[in-house]
Protein backbone atom coordinates (compact mmCIF):
# COMPACT_ATOMS: atom_id res chain seq x y z
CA UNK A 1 -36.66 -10.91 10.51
CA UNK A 2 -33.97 -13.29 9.51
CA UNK A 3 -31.41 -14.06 12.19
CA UNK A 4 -28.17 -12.33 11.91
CA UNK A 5 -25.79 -15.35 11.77
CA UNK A 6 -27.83 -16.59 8.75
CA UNK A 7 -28.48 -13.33 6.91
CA UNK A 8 -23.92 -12.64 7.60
CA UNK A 9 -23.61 -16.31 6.24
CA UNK A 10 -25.70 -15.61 3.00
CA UNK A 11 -23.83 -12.57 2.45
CA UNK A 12 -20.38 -13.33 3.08
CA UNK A 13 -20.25 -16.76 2.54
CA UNK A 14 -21.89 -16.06 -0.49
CA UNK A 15 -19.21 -13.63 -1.61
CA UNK A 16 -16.37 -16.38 -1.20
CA UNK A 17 -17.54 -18.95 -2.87
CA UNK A 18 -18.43 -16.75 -5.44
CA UNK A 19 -14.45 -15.61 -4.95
CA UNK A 20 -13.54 -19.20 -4.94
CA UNK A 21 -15.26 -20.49 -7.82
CA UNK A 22 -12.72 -17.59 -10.24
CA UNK A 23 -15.73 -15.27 -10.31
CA UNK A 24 -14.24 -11.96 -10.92
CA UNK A 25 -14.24 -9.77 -7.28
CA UNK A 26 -16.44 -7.23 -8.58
CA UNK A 27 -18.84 -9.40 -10.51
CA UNK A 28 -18.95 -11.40 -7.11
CA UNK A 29 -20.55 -8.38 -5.41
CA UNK A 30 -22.42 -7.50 -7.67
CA UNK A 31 -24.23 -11.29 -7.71
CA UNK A 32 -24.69 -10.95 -4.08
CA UNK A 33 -26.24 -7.97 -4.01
CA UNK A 34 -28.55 -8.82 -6.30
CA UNK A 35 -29.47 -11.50 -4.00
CA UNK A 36 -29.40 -9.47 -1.08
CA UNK A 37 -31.39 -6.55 -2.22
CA UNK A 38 -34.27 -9.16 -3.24
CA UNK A 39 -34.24 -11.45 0.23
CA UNK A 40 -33.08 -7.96 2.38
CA UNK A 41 -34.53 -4.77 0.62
CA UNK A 42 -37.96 -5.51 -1.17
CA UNK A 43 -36.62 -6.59 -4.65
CA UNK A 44 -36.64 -4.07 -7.39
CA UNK A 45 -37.18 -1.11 -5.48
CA UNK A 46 -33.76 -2.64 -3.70
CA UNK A 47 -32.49 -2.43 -6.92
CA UNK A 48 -33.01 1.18 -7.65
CA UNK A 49 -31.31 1.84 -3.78
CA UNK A 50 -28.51 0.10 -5.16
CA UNK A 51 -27.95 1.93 -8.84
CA UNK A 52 -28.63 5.25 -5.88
CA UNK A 53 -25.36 3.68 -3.85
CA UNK A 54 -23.24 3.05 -6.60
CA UNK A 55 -23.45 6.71 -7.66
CA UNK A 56 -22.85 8.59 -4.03
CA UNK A 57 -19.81 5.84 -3.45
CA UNK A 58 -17.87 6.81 -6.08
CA UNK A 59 -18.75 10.01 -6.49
CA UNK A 60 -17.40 11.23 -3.14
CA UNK A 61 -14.87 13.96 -2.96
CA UNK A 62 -12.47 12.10 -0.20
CA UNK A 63 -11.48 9.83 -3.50
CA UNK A 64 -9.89 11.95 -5.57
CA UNK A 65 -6.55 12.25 -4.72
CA UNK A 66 -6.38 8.26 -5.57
CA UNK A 67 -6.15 9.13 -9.56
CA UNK A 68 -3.52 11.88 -9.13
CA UNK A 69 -1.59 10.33 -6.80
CA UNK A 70 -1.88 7.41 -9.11
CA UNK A 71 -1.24 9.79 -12.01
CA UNK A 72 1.59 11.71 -10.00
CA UNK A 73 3.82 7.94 -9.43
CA UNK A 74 2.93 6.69 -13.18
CA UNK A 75 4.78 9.91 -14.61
CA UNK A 76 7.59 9.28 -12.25
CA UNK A 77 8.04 6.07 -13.14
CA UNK A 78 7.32 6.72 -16.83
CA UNK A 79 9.65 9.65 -17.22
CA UNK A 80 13.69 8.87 -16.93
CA UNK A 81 12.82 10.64 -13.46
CA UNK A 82 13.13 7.10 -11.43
CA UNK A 83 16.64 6.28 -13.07
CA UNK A 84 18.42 9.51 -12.16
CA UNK A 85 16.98 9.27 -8.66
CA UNK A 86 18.60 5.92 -8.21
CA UNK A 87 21.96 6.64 -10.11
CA UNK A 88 22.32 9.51 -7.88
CA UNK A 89 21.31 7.42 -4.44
CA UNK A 90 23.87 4.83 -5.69
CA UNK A 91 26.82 7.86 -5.96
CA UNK A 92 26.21 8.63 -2.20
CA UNK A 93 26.12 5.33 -0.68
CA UNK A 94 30.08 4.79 -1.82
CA UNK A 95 31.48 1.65 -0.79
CA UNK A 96 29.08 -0.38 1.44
CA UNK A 97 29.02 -4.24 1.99
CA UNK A 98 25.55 -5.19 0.56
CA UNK A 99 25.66 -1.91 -1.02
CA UNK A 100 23.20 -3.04 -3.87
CA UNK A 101 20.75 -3.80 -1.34
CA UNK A 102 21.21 -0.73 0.90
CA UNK A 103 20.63 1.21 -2.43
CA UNK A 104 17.61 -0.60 -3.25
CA UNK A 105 15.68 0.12 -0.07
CA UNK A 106 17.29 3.90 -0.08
CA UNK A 107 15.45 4.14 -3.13
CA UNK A 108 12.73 2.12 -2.36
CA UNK A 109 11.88 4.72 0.53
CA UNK A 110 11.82 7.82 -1.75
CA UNK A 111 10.28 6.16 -4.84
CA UNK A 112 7.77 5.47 -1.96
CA UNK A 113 6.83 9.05 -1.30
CA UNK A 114 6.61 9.75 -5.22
CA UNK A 115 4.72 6.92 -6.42
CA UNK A 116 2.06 5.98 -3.95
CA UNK A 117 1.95 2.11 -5.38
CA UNK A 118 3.48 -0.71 -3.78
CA UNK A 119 2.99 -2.57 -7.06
CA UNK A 120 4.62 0.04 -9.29
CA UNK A 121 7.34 0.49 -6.61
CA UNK A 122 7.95 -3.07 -6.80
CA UNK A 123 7.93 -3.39 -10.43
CA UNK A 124 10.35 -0.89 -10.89
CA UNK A 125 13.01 -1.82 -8.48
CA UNK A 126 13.14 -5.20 -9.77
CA UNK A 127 13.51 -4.57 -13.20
CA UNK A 128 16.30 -2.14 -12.49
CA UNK A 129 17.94 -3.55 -9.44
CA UNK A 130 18.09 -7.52 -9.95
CA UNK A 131 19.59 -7.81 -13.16
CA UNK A 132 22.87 -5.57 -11.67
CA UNK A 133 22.62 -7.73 -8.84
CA UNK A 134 22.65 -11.03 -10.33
CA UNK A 135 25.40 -10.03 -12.24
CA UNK A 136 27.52 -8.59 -8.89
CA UNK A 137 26.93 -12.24 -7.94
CA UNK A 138 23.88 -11.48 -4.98
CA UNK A 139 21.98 -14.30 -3.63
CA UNK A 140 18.44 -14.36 -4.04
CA UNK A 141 17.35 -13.55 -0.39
CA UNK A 142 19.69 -10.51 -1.01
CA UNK A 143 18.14 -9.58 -4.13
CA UNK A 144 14.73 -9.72 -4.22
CA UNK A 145 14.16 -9.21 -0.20
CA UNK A 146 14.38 -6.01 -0.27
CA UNK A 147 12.93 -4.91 -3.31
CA UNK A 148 9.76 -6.94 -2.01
CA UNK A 149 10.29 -5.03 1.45
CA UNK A 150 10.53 -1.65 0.56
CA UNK A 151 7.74 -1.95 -2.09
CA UNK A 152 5.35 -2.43 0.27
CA UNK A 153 6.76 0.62 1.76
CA UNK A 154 4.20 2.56 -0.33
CA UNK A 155 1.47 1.26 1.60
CA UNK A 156 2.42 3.62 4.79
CA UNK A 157 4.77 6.33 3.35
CA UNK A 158 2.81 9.19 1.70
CA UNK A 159 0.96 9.81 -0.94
CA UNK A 160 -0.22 6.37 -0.34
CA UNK A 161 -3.32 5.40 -2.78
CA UNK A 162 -4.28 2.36 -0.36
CA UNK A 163 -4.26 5.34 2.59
CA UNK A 164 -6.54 7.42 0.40
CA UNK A 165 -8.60 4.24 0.02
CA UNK A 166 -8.90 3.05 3.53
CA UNK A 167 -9.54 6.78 5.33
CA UNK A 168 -12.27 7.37 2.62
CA UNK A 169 -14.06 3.38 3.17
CA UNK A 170 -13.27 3.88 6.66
CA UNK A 171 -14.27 7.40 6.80
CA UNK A 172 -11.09 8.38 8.76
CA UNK A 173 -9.54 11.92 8.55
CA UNK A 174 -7.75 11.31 5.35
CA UNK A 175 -4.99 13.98 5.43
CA UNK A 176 -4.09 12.49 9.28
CA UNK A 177 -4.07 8.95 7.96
CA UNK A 178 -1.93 9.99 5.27
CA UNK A 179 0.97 11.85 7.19
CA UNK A 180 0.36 9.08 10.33
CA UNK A 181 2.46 6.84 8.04
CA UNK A 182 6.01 9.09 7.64
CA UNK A 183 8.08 8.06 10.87
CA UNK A 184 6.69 4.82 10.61
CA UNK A 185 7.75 4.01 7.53
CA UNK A 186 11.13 5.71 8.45
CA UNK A 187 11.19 3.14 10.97
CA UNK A 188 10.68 0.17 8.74
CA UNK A 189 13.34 1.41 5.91
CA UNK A 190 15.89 1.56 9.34
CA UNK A 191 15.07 -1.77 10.22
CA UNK A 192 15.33 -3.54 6.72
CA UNK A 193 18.83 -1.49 6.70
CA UNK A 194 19.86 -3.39 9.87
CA UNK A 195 17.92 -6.86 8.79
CA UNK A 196 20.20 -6.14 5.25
CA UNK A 197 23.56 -5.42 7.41
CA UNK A 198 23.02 -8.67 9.50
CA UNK A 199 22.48 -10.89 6.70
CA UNK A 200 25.83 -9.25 4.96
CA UNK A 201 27.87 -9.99 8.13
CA UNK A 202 26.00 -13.65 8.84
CA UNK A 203 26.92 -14.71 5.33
CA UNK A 204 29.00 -11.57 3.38
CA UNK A 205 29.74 -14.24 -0.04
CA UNK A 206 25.33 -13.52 -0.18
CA UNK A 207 26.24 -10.04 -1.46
CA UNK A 208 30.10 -10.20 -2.85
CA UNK A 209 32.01 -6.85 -2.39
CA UNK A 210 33.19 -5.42 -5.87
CA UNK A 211 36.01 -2.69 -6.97
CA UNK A 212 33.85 1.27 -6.24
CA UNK A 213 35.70 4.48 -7.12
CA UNK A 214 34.39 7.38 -5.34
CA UNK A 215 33.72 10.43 -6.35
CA UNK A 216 35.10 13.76 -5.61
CA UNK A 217 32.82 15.15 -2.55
CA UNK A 218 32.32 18.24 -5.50
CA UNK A 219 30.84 15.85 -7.60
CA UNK A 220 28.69 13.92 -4.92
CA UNK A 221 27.08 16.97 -3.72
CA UNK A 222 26.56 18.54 -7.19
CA UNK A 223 24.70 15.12 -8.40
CA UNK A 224 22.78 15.01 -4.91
CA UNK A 225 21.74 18.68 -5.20
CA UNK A 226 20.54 18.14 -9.36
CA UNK A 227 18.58 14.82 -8.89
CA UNK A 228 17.91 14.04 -5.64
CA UNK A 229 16.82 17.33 -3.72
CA UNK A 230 14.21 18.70 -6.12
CA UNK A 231 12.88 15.28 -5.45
CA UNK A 232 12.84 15.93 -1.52
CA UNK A 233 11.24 19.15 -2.04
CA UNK A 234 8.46 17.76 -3.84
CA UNK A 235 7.60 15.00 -1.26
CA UNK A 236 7.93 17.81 1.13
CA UNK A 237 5.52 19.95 -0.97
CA UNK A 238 3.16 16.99 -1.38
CA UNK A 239 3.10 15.98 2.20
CA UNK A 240 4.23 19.31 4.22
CA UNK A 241 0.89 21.25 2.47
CA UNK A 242 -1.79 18.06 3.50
CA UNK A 243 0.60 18.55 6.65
CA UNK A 244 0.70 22.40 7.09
CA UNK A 245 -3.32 22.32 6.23
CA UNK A 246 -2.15 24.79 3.39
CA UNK A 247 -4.05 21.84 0.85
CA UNK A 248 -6.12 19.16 1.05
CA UNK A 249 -5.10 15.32 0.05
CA UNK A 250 -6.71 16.28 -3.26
CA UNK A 251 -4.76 19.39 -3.49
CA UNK A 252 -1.61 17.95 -2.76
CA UNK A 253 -2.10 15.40 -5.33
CA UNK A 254 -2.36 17.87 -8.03
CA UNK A 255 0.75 19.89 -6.66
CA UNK A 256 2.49 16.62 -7.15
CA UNK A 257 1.28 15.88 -10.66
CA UNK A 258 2.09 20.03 -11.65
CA UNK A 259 6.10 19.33 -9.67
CA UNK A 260 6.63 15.80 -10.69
CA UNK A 261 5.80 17.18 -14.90
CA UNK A 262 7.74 20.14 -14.87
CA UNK A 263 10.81 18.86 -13.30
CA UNK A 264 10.30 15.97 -16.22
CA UNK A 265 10.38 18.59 -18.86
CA UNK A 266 12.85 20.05 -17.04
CA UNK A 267 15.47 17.39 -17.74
CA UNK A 268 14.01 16.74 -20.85
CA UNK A 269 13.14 12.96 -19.21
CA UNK A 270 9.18 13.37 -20.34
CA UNK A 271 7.68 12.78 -23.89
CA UNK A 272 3.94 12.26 -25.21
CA UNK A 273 4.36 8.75 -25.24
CA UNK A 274 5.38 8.56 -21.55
CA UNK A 275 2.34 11.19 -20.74
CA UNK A 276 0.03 8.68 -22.50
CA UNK A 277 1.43 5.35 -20.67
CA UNK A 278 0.65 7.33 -16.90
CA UNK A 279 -2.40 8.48 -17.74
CA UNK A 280 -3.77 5.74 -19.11
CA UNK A 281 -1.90 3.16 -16.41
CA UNK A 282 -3.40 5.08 -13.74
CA UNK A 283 -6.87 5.32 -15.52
CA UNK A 284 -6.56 1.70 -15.64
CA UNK A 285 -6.37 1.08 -11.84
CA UNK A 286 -8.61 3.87 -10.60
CA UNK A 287 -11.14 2.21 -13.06
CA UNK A 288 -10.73 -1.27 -11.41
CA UNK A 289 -10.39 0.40 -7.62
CA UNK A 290 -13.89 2.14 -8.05
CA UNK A 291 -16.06 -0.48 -9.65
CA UNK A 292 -14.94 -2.22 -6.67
CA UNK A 293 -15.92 -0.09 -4.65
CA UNK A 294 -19.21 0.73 -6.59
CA UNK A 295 -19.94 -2.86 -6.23
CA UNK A 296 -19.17 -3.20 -2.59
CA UNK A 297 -21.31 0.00 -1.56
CA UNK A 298 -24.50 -1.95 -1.63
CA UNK A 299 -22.63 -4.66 -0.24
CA UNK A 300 -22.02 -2.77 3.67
CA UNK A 301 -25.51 -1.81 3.11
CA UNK A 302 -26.85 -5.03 3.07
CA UNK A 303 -24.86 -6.09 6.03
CA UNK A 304 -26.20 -3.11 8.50
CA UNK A 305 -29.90 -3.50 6.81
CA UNK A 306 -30.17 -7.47 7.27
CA UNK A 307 -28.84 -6.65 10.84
CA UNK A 308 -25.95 -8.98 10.27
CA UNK A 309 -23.39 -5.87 10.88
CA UNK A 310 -24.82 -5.44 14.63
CA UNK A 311 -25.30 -8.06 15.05
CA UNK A 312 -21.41 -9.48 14.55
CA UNK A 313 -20.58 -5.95 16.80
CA UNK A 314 -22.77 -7.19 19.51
CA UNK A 315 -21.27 -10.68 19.56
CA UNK A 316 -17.20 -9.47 18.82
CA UNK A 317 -17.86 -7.27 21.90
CA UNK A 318 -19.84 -9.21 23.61
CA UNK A 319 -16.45 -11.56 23.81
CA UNK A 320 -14.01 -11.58 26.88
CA UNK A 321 -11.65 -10.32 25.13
CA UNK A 322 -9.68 -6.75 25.46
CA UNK A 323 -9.04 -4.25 23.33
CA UNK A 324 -5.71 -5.56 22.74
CA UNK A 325 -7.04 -9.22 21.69
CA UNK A 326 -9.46 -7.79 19.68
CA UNK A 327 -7.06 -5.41 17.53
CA UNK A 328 -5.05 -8.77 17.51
CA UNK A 329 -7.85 -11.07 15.85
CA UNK A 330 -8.86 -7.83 13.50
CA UNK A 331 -4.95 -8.38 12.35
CA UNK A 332 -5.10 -11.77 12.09
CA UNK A 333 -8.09 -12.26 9.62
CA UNK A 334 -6.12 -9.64 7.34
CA UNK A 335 -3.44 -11.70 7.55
CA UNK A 336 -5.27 -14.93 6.53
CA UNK A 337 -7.52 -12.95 4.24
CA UNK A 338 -4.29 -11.75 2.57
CA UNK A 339 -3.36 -14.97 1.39
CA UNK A 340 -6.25 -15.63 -1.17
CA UNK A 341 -7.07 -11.82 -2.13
CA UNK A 342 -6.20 -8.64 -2.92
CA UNK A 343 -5.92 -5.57 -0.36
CA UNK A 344 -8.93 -3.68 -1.62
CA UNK A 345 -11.02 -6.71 -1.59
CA UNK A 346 -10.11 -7.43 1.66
CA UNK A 347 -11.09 -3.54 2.77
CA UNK A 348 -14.54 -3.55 1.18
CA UNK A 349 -15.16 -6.95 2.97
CA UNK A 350 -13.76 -6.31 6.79
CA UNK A 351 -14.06 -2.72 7.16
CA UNK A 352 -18.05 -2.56 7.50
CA UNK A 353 -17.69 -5.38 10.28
CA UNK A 354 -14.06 -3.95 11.85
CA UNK A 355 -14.87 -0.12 11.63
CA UNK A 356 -18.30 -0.18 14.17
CA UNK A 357 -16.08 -2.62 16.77
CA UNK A 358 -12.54 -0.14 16.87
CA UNK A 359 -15.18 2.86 17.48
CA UNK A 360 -16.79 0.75 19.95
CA UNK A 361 -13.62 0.42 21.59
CA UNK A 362 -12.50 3.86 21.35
CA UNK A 363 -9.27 2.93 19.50
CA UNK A 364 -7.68 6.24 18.49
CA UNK A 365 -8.76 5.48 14.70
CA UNK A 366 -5.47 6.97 13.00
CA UNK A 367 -3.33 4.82 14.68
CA UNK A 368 -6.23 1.84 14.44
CA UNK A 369 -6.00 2.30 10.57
CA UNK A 370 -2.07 2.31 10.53
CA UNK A 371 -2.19 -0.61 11.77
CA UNK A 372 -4.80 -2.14 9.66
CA UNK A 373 -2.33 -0.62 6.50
CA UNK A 374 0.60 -2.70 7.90
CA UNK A 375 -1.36 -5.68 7.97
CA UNK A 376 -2.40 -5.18 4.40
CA UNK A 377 1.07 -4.08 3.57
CA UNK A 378 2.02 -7.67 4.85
CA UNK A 379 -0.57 -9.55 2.79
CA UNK A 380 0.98 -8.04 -0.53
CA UNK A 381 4.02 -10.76 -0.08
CA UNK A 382 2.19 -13.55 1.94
CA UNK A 383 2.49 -16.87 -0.10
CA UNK A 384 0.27 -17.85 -2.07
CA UNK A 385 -1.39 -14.92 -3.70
CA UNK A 386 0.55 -12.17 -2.43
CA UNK A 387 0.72 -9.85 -5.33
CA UNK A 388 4.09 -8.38 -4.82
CA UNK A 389 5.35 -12.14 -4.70
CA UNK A 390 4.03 -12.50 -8.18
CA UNK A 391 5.49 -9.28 -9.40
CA UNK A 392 8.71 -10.47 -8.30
CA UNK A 393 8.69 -13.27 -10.05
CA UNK A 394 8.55 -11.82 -13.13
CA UNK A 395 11.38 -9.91 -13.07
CA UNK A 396 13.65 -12.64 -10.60
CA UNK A 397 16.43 -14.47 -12.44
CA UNK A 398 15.33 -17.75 -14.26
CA UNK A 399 14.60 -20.70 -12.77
CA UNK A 400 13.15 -18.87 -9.23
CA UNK A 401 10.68 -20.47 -7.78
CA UNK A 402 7.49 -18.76 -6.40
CA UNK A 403 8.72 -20.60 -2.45
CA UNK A 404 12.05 -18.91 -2.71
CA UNK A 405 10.63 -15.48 -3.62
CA UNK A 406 8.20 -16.04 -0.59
CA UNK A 407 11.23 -17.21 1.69
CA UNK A 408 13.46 -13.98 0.66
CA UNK A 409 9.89 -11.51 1.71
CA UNK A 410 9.92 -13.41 5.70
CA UNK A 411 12.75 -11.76 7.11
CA UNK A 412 10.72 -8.73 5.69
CA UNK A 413 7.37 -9.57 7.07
CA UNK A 414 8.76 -9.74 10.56
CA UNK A 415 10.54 -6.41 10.41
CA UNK A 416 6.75 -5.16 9.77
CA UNK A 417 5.36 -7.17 12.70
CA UNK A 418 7.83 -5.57 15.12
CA UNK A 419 7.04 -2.33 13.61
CA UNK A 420 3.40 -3.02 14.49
CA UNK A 421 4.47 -4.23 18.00
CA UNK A 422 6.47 -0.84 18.31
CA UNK A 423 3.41 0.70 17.30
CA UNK A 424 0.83 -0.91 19.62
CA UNK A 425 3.09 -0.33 22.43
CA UNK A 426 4.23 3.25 21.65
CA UNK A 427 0.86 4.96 19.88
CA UNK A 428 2.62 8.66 19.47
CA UNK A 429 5.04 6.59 16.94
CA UNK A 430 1.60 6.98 14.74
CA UNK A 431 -0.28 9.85 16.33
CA UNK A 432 2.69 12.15 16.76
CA UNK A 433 3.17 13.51 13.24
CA UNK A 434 -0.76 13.96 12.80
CA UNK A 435 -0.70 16.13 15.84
CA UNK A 436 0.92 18.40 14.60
CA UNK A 437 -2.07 18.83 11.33
């Protein structure tokens, strides 16, 4: 039998240059499985194992709240929903220094826990925050910071879609993963309010102060109680019945999709056109998430077959290196992996390798996988392929510069990394809410 170092390099070595060469990701697996299944799995009857994979992988029932989570953010986004929820934010914040950028991650936070994308979330901040904040005279770093930090927000905040994603690949309890991310991502929104508020006071011309007239308290509270609760009560629907075990993560998902439409028609914000655009937006990405993943079944298959997948367990563990170190080198691959590739990618890749070593150690595996989502929610902005970067640059004033939309997301990144360092050194931050399931 071929020796596990050379049988990993075929395989994953294979898989990167066939990355690095501009070979589509899911093409990419699919060329080295073919090679695998002929030097690993007998050849054609290999082949016919794979075509079996392909169907069980994507055919599982843990994936099906990605689509109507997808479906549930597209229709938020797509309806006027999205722009009353941030008109009414902007009402209750009054007169703020850096208001604009208080407002954005406010909103960032609760378009979070209706959307379930961090690129979607990103995309529509942007294009509704950074032209009113050019014009108020913002800096960049003030601008586009924390649009790029509380997009990534719907990494961790449920109904994630990368959550769904990771618990299913990972097979982790789902509906645990899913709520494990709620007071940590209230964490993060507190510190990029604090990051925001030093910034103002370091250098207060970086987000100019400008004439606000407040509105009667009447007012406030009628606006807050027509657009902004029935928003909280559906998040609470969504994520108190996955929490309350009254549904499952599919469940939810549809509850969301049923609350998110009716409140649309509701305020008359929805039309065919905008029905069309989610539906087929979301088709769009769940089509792209599960070839991946169809290609990438065969893929962990060939690793534990060729032995390659022990074999990396036996020599990770075999290190002198803690628990601690270990989680720490998991976290740094992400982070180095993040730079040239998407976050899926990067799960279909690691996780057959990372999964068998965290239940070796006997990591608690909710918290193990909130941490592995933070990482991936800090590859979306690292330079140079960090998608969120490249989102933001579309929609950044003219004449920004891919460096200066990376230098506005570090001040971001590290608010994450202490969030994971609060999180390594206080577990119940990620177990706590899950608990209570």
């Amino acid at each position: 039998m071929m020796d596990w170092t050379l049988s990993g390099a075929i395989l994953i070595g294979g898989l990167i240059v066939s990355m690095g060469i501009g070979l589509p990701v899911a093409l990419g697996f699919f060329l080295i499985n073919v090679i695998g299944v002929f030097l690993f799995m007998g050849g054609y009857r290999g082949i016919d194992q794979m075509i079996a994979n392909a169907t069980v992988a994507v055919s599982t029932y843990s994936l099906a709240p990605v689509p109507l989570f997808l479906v549930m953010g597209s229709l938020f986004f797509h309806s006027r929903l999205a722009r009353r929820v941030l008109d009414a934010i902007d009402v209750m914040i009054g007169r703020l220094p850096a208001r604009l950028s208080f407002l954005t991650v406010t909103s960032g936070t609760v378009f979070a826990a209706l959307s379930g994308s961090s690129l979607a979330n990103t995309g529509m901040l942007g294009s509704l925050m950074v032209p009113e904040m050019v014009k108020r005279g913002y800096k960049k770093h003030m601008a586009m910071g924390p649009i790029l930090g509380s997009g990534g927000l719907a990494v961790i905040i449920p109904p994630s879609t990368l959550a769904v994603l990771f618990g299913s690949l990972a097979q982790i309890d789902i509906g645990g993963l899913l709520v494990a991310g709620l007071l940590p991502g209230l964490v993060l929104a507190v510190l990029y309010c604090i990051l925001i508020y030093v910034q103002a006071k370091w250098d207060p011309e970086a987000a100019p102060s400008y004439d606000y007239i407040p509105l009667p308290m009447a007012e406030r509270v009628s606006i807050f109680s027509r657009d902004i609760l029935p928003m909280v009560v559906i998040v609470m629907a969504v994520v108190g019945s996955i929490l309350t075990g009254f549904a499952t993560p599919t469940e939810s998902g549809a509850l969301g999709i049923v609350a998110v439409a009716v409140l649309a028609l509701f305020f008359r914000a929805l039309d065919m056109k905008g029905v069309v655009a989610a539906v087929t937006d979301a088709a769009r990405v769940t089509g792209m998430t599960f070839l991946l993943i169809t290609a990438s079944s065969t893929f962990a298959q060939l690793l534990a077959f060729s032995g390659a997948s022990s074999g990396m367990v036996g020599w990770a563990t075999s290190l002198e290196m803690g628990p601690t170190q270990m989680l720490l080198m998991m976290a740094l691959i992400l982070l180095v992996l993040g730079m040239f590739m998407d976050q899926v990618s990067m799960m279909l890749i690691t996780l057959p390798i990372f999964v068998p070593i965290a239940v070796n150690l006997q990591f608690d595996m909710i918290w193990w996988g909130l941490i592995m989502l933070l990482m991936l929610e800090v590859s979306f902005t690292t330079p140079p392929f960090g998608l969120l970067l490249f989102v933001m640059h579309g929609v950044a004033p003219s004449g920004t510069t891919l460096p200066e939309v990376a230098r506005a997301a570090l001040p971001y990144i590290l608010c994450v990394f202490l969030l994971i360092a609060l999180v390594m050194l206080f577990p119940p931050l990620a177990t706590f809410v899950p608990s209570l399931m």
